[in-house]
N, C-alpha and C. Protein backbone atom coordinates (compact mmCIF):
# COMPACT_ATOMS: atom_id res chain seq x y z
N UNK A 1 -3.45 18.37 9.84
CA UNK A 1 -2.13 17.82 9.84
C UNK A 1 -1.96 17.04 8.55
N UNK A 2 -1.03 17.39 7.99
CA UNK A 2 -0.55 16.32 6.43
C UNK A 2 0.66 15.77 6.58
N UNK A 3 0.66 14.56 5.87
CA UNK A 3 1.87 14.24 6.84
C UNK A 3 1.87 13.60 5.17
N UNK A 4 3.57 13.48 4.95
CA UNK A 4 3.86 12.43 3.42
C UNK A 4 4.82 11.88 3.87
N UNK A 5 5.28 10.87 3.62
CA UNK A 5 6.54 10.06 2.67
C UNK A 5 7.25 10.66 1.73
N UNK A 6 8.37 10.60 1.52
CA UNK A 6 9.25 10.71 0.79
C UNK A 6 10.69 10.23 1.20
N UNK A 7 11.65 9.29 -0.38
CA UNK A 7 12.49 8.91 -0.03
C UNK A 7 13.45 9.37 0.61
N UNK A 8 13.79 10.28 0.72
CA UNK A 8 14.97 11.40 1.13
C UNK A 8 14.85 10.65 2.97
N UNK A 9 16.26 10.99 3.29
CA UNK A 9 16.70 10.78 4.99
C UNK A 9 15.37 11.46 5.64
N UNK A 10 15.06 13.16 5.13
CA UNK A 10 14.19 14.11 5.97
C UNK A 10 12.78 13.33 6.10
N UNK A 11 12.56 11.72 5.05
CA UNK A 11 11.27 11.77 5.04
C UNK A 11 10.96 10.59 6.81
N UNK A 12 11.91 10.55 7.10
CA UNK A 12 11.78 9.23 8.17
C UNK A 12 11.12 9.67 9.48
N UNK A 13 10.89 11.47 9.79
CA UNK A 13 10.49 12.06 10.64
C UNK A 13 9.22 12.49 9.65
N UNK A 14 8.05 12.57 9.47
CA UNK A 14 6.76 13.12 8.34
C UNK A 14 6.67 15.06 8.97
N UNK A 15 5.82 15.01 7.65
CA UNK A 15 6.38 16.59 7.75
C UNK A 15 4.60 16.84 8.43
N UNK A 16 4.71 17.91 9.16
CA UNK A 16 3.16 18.65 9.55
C UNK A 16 2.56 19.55 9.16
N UNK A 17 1.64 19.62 8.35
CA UNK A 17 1.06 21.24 7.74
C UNK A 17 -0.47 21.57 8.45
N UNK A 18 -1.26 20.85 8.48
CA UNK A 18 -2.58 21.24 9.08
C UNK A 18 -3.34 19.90 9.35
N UNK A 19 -4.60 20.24 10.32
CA UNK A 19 -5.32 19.50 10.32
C UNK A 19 -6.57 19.03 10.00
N UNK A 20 -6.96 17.88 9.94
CA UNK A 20 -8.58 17.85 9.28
C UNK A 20 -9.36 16.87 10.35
N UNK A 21 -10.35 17.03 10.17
CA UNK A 21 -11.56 16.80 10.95
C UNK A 21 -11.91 15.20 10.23
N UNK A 22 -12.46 14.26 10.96
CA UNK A 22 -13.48 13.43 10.00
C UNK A 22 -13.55 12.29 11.18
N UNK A 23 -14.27 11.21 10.82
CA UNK A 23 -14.70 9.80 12.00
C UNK A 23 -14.24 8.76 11.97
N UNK A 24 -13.81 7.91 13.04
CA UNK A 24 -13.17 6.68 12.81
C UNK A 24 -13.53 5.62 14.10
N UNK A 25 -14.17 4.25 13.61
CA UNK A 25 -14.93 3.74 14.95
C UNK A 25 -14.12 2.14 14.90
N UNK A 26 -13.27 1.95 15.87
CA UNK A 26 -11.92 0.75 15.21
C UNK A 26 -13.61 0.15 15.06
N UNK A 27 -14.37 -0.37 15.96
CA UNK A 27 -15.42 -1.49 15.81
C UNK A 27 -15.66 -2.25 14.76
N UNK A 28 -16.59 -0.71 13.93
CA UNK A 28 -17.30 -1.08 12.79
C UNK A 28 -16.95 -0.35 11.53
N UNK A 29 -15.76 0.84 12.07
CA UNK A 29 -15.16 1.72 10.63
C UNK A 29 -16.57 2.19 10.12
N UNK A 30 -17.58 2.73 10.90
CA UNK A 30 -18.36 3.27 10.27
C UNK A 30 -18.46 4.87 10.78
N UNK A 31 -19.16 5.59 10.56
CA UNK A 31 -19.09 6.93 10.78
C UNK A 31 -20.14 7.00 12.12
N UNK A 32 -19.72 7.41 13.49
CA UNK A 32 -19.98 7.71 14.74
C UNK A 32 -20.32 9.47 14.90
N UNK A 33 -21.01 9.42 16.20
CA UNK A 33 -21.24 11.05 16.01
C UNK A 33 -19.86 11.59 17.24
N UNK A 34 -18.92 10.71 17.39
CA UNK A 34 -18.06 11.31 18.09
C UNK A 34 -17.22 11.53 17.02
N UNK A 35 -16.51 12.79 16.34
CA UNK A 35 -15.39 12.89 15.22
C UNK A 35 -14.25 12.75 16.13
N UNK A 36 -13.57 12.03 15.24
CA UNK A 36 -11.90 11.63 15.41
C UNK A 36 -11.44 12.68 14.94
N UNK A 37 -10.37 13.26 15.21
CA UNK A 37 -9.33 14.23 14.21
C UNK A 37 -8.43 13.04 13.47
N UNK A 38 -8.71 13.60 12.18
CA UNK A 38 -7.76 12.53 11.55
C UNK A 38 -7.06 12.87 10.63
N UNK A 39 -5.81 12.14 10.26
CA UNK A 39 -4.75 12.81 9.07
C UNK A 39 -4.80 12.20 8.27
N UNK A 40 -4.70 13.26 6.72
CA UNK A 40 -4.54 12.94 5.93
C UNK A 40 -2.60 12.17 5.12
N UNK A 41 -2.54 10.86 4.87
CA UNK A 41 -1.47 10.84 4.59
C UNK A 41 -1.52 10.54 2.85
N UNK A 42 -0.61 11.68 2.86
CA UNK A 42 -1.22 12.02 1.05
C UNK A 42 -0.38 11.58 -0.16
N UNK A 43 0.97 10.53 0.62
CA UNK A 43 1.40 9.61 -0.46
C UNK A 43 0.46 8.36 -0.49
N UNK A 44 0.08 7.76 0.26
CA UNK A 44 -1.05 6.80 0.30
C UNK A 44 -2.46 6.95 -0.14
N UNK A 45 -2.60 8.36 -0.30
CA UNK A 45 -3.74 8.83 -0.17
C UNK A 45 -4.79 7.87 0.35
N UNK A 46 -4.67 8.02 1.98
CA UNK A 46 -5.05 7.48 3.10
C UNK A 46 -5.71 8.23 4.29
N UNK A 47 -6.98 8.13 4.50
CA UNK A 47 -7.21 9.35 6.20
C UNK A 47 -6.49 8.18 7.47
N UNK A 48 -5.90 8.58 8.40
CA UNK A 48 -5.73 7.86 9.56
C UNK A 48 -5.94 8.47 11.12
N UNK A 49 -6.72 7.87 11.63
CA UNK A 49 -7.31 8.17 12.94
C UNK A 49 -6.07 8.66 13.77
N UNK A 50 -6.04 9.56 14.01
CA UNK A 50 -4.68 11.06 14.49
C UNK A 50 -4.48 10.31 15.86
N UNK A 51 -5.18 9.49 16.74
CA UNK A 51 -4.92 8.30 17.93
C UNK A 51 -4.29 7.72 17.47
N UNK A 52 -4.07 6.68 16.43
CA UNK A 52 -3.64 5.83 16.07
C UNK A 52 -2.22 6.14 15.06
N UNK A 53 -2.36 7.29 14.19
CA UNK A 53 -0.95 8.00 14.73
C UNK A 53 -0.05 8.15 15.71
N UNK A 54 -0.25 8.99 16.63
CA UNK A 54 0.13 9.43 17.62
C UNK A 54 0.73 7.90 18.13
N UNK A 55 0.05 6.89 18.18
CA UNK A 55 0.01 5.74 19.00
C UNK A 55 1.77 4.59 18.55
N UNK A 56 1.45 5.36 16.72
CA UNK A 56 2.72 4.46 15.87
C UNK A 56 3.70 5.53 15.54
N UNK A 57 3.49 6.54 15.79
CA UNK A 57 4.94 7.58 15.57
C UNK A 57 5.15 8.18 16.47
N UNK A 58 6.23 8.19 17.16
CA UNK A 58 6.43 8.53 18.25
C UNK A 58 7.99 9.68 17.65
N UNK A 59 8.27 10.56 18.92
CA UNK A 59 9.14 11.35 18.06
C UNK A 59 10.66 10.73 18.05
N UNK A 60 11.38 10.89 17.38
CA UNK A 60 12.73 10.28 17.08
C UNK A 60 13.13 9.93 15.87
N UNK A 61 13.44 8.38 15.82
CA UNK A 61 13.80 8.15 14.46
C UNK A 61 13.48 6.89 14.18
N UNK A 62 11.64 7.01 14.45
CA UNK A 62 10.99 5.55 14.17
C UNK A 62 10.80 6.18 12.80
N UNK A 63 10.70 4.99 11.87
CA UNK A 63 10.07 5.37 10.62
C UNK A 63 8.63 5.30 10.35
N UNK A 64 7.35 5.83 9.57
CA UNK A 64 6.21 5.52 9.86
C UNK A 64 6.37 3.87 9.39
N UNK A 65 4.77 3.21 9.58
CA UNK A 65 4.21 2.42 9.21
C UNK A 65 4.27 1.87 7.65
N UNK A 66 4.65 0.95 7.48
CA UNK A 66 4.56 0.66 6.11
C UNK A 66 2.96 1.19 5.75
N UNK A 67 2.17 0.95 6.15
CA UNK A 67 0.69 0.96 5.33
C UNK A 67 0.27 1.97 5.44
N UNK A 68 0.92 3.54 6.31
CA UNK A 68 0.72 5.05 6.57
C UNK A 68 1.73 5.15 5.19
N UNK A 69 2.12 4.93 4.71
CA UNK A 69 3.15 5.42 3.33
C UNK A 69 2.47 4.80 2.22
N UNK A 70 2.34 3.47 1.80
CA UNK A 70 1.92 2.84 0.82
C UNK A 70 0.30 2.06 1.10
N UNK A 71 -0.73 2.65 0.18
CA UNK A 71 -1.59 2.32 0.30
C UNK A 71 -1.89 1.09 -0.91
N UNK A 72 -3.01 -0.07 -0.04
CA UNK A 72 -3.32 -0.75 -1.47
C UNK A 72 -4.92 -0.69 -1.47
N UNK A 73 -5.78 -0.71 -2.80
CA UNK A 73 -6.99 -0.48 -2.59
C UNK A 73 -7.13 -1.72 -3.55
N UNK A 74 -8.35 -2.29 -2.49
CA UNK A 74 -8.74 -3.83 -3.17
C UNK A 74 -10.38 -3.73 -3.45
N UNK A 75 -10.20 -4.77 -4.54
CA UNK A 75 -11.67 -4.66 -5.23
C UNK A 75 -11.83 -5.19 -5.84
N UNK A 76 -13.11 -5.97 -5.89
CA UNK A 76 -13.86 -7.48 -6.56
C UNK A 76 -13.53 -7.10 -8.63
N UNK A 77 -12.79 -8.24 -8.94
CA UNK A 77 -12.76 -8.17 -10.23
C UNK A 77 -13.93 -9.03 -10.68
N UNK A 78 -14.17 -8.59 -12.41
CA UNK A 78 -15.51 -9.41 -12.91
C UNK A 78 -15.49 -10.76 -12.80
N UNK A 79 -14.24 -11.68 -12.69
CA UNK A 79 -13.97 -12.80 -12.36
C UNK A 79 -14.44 -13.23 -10.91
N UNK A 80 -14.77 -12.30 -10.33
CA UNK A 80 -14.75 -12.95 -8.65
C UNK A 80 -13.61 -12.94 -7.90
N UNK A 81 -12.77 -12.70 -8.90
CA UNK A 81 -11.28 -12.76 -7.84
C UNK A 81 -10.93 -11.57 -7.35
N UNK A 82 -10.06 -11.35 -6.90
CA UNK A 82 -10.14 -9.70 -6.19
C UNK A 82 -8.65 -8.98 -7.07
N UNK A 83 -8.63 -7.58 -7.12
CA UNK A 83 -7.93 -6.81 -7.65
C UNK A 83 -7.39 -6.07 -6.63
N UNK A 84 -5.76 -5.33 -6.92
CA UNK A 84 -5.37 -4.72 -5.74
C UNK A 84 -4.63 -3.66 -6.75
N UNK A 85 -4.32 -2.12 -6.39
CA UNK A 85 -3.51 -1.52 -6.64
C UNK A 85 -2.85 -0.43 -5.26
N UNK A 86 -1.43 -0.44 -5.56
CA UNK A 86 -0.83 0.63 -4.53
C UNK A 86 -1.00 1.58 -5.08
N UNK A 87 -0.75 2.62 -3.60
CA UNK A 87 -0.47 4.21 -3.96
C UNK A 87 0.56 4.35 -2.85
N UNK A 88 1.52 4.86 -3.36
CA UNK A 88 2.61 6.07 -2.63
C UNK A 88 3.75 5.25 -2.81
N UNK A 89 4.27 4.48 -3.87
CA UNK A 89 5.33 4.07 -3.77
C UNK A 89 6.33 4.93 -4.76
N UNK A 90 5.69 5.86 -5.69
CA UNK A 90 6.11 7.08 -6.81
C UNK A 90 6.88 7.68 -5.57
N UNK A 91 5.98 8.06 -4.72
CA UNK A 91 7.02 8.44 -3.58
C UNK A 91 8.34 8.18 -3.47
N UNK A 92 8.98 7.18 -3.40
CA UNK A 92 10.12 6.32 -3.18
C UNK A 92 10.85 6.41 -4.60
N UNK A 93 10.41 6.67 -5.51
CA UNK A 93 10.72 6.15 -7.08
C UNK A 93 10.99 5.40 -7.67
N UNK A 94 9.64 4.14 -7.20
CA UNK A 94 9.32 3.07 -8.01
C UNK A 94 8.05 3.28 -8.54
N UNK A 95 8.11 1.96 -9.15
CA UNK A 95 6.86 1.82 -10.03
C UNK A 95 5.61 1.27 -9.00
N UNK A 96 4.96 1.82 -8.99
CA UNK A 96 3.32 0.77 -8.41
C UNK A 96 3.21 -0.62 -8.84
N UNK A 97 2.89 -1.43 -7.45
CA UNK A 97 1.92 -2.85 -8.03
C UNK A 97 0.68 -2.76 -8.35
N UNK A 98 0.41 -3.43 -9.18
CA UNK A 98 -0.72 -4.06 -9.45
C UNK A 98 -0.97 -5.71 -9.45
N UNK A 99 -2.62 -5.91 -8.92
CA UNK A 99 -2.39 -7.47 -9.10
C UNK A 99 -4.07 -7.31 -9.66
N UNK A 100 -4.19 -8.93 -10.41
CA UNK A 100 -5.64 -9.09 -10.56
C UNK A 100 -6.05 -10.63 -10.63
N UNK A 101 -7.27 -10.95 -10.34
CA UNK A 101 -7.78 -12.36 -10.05
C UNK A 101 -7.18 -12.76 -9.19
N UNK A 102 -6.78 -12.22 -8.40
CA UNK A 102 -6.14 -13.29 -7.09
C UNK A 102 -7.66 -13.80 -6.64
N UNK A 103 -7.62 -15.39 -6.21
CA UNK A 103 -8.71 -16.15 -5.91
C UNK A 103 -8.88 -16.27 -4.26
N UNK A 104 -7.49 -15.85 -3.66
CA UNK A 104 -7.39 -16.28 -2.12
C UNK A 104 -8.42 -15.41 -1.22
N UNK A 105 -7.96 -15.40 -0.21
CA UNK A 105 -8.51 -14.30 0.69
C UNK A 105 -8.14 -12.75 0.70
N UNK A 106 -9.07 -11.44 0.33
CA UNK A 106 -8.48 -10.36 0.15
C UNK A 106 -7.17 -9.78 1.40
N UNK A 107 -7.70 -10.42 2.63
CA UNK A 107 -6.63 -9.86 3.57
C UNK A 107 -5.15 -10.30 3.14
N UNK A 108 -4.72 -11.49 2.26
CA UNK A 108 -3.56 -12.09 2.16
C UNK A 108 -2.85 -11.25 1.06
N UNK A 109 -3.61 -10.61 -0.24
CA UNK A 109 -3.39 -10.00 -1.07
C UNK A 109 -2.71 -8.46 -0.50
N UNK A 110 -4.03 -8.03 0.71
CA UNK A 110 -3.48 -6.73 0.71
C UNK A 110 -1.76 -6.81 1.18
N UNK A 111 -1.74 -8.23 2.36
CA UNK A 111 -0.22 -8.33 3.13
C UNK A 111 0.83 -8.71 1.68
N UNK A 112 0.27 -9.24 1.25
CA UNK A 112 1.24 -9.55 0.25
C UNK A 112 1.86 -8.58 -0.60
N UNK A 113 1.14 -7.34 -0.87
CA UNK A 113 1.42 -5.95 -1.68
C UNK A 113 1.98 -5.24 -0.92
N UNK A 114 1.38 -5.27 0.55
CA UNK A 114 2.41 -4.46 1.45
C UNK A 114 3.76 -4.68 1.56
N UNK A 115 3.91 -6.14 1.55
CA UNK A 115 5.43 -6.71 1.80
C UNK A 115 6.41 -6.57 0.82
N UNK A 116 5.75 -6.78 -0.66
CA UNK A 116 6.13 -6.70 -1.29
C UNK A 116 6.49 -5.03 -1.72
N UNK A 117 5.75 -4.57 -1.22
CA UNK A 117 6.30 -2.32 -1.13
C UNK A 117 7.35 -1.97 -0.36
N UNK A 118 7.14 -2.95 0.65
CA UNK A 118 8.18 -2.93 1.52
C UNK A 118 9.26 -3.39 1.42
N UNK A 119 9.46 -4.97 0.72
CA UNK A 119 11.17 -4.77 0.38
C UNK A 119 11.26 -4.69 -1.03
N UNK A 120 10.47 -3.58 -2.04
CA UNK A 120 11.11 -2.52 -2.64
C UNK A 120 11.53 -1.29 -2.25
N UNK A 121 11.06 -0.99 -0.95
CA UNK A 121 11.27 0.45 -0.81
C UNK A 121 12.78 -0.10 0.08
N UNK A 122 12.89 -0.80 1.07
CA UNK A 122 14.26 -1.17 1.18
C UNK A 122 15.34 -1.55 0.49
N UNK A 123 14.95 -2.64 -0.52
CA UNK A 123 15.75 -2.84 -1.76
C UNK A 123 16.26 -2.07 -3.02
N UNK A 124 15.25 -1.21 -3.21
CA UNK A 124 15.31 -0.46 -3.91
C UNK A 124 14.85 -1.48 -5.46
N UNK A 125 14.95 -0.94 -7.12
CA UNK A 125 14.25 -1.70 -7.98
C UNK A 125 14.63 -2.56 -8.47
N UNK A 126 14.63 -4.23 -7.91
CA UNK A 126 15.40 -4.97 -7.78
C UNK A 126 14.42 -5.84 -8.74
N UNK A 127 13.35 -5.98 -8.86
CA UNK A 127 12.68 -7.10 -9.14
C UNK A 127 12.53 -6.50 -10.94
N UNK A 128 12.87 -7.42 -11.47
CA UNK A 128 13.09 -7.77 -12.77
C UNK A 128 11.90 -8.17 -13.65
N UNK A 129 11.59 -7.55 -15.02
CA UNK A 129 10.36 -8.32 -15.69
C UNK A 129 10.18 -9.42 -15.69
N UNK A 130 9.61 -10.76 -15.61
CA UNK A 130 10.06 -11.73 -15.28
C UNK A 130 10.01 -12.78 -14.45
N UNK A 131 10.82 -11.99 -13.41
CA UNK A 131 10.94 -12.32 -11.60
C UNK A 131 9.81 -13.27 -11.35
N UNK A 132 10.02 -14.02 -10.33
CA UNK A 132 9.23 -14.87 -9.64
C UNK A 132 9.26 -14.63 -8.05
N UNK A 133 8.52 -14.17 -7.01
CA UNK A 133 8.02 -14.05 -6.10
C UNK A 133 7.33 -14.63 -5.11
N UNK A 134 6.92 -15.30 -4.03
CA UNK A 134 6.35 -15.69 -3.43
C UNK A 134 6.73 -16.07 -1.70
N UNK A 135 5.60 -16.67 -1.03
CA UNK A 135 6.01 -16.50 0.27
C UNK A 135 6.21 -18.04 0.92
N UNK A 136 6.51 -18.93 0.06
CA UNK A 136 7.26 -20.24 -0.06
C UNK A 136 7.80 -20.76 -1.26
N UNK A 137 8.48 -21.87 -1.35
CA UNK A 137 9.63 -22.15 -2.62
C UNK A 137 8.42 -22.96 -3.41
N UNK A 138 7.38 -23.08 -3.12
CA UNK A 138 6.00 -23.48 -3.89
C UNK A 138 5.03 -22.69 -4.50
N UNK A 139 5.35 -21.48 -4.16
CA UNK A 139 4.68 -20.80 -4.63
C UNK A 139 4.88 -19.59 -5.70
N UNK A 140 4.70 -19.89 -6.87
CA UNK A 140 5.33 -18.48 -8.09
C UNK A 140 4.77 -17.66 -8.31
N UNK A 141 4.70 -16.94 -8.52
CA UNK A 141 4.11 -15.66 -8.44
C UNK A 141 5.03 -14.38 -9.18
N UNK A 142 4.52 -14.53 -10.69
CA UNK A 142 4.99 -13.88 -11.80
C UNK A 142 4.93 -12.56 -11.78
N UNK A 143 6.33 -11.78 -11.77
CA UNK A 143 6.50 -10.25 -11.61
C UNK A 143 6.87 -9.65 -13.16
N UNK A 144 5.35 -8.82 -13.90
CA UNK A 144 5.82 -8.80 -15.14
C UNK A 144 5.84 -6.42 -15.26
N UNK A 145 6.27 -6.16 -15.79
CA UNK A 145 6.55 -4.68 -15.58
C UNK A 145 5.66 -4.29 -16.88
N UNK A 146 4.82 -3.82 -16.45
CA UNK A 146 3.60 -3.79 -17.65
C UNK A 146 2.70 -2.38 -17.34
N UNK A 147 1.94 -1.81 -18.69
CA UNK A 147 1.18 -0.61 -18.48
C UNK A 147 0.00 -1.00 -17.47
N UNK A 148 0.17 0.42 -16.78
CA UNK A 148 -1.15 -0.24 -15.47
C UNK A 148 -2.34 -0.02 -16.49
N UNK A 149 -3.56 -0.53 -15.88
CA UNK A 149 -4.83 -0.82 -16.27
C UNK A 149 -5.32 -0.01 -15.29
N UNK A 150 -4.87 1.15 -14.64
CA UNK A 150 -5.67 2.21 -14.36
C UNK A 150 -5.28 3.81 -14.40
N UNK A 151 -3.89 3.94 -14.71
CA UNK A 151 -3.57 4.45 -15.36
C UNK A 151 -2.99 5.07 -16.37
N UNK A 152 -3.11 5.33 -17.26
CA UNK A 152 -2.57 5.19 -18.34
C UNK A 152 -1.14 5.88 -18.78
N UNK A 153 -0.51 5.15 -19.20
CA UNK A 153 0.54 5.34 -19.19
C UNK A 153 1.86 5.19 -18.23
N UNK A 154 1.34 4.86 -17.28
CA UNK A 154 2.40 4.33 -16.00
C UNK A 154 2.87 3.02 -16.29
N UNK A 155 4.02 2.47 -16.06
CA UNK A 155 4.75 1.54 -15.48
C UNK A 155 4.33 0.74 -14.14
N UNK A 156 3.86 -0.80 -14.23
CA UNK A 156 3.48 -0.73 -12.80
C UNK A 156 4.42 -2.06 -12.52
N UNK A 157 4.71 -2.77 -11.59
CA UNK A 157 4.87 -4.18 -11.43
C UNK A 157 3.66 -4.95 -11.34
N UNK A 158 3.39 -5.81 -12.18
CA UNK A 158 1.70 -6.43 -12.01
C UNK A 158 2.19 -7.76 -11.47
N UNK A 159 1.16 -8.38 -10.80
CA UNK A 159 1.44 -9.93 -10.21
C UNK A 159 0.64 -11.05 -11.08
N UNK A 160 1.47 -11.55 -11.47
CA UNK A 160 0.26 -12.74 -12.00
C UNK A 160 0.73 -14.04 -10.66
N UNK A 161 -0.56 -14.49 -10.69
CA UNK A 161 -0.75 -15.70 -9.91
C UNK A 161 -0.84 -16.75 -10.63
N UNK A 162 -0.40 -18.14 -10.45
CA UNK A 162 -0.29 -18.97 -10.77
C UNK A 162 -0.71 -20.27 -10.18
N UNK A 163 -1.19 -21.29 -10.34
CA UNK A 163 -2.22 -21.96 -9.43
C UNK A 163 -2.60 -21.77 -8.44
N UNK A 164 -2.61 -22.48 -6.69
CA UNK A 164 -3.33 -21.57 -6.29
C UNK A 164 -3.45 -20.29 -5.70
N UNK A 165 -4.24 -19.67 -5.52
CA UNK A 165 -4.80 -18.57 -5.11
C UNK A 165 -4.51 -17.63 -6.41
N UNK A 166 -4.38 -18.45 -7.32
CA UNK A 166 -4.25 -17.76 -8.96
C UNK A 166 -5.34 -17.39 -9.74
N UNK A 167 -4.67 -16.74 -10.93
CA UNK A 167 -6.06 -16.53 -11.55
C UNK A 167 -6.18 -17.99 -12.86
């Protein structure tokens, strides 16, 4: 089963092409000898446990999951602070975030990229080179539109942080 995102009205129902095999253990997310059937969602480029599908898309006119569409992959920068980049927001036709040295906790980073995917993909490309961001009137969080640092040549929105949980 493949299932994508895309901005278009048709994408709010995901499309079905085949299925794939692989393991998923909520516990320990480690690999069990019972296989899960699981889907690939290939704007995120994401596997998701085909239960846990089934469980968040139901048929009608729910939309998927923010985090079944936009993936963020986090990872220890040489600083110690952690690094985050999305995938599947090209989907939509924006630019990708990027963030780096965030000092906080990685779980707050990943919510924070999600949210922030999320009211771009509702808003559409609203946030400005520039922009200031955050999830109180204390907190800034610099939105600058800059070449990503992983791939070259893309456009991304990068986050700079600014005291805490800054770099």
């Amino acid at each position: 089963m493949r299932i994508s995102c895309r901005a278009s009205a048709a994408a709010r129902t995901p499309s079905v092409a085949r299925l794939c095999t692989g393991s998923w253990s909520p516990q320990s997310l480690t690999r069990r000898e019972t296989l899960w059937p699981c889907v690939p969602w290939e704007s995120s480029d994401s596997l998701w446990p085909a239960p846990l599908v089934a469980e968040n898309i139901a048929p009608g006119d729910r939309k998927p999951p923010m985090p079944f569409c936009v993936g963020v992959m986090l990872s220890r920068d040489a600083s110690g602070g952690v690094s985050g980049v999305t995938r599947g927001l090209a989907a939509f036709g924006l630019m990708e975030i990027e963030a780096g040295g965030f000092k906080g906790d990685p779980r707050q980073l990943n919510g924070l990229m999600l949210d922030l995917a999320g009211y771009l993909i509702e808003a559409g490309p609203v946030i400005k080179d520039g922009d200031t961001i955050g999830p109180d009137a204390a907190t800034k969080i610099v939105v600058r539109h800059e070449t990503s640092g992983f791939i070259p040549g893309q456009s991304v929105y990068r986050l700079h942080f600014q005291g805490k949980g800054g770099a």
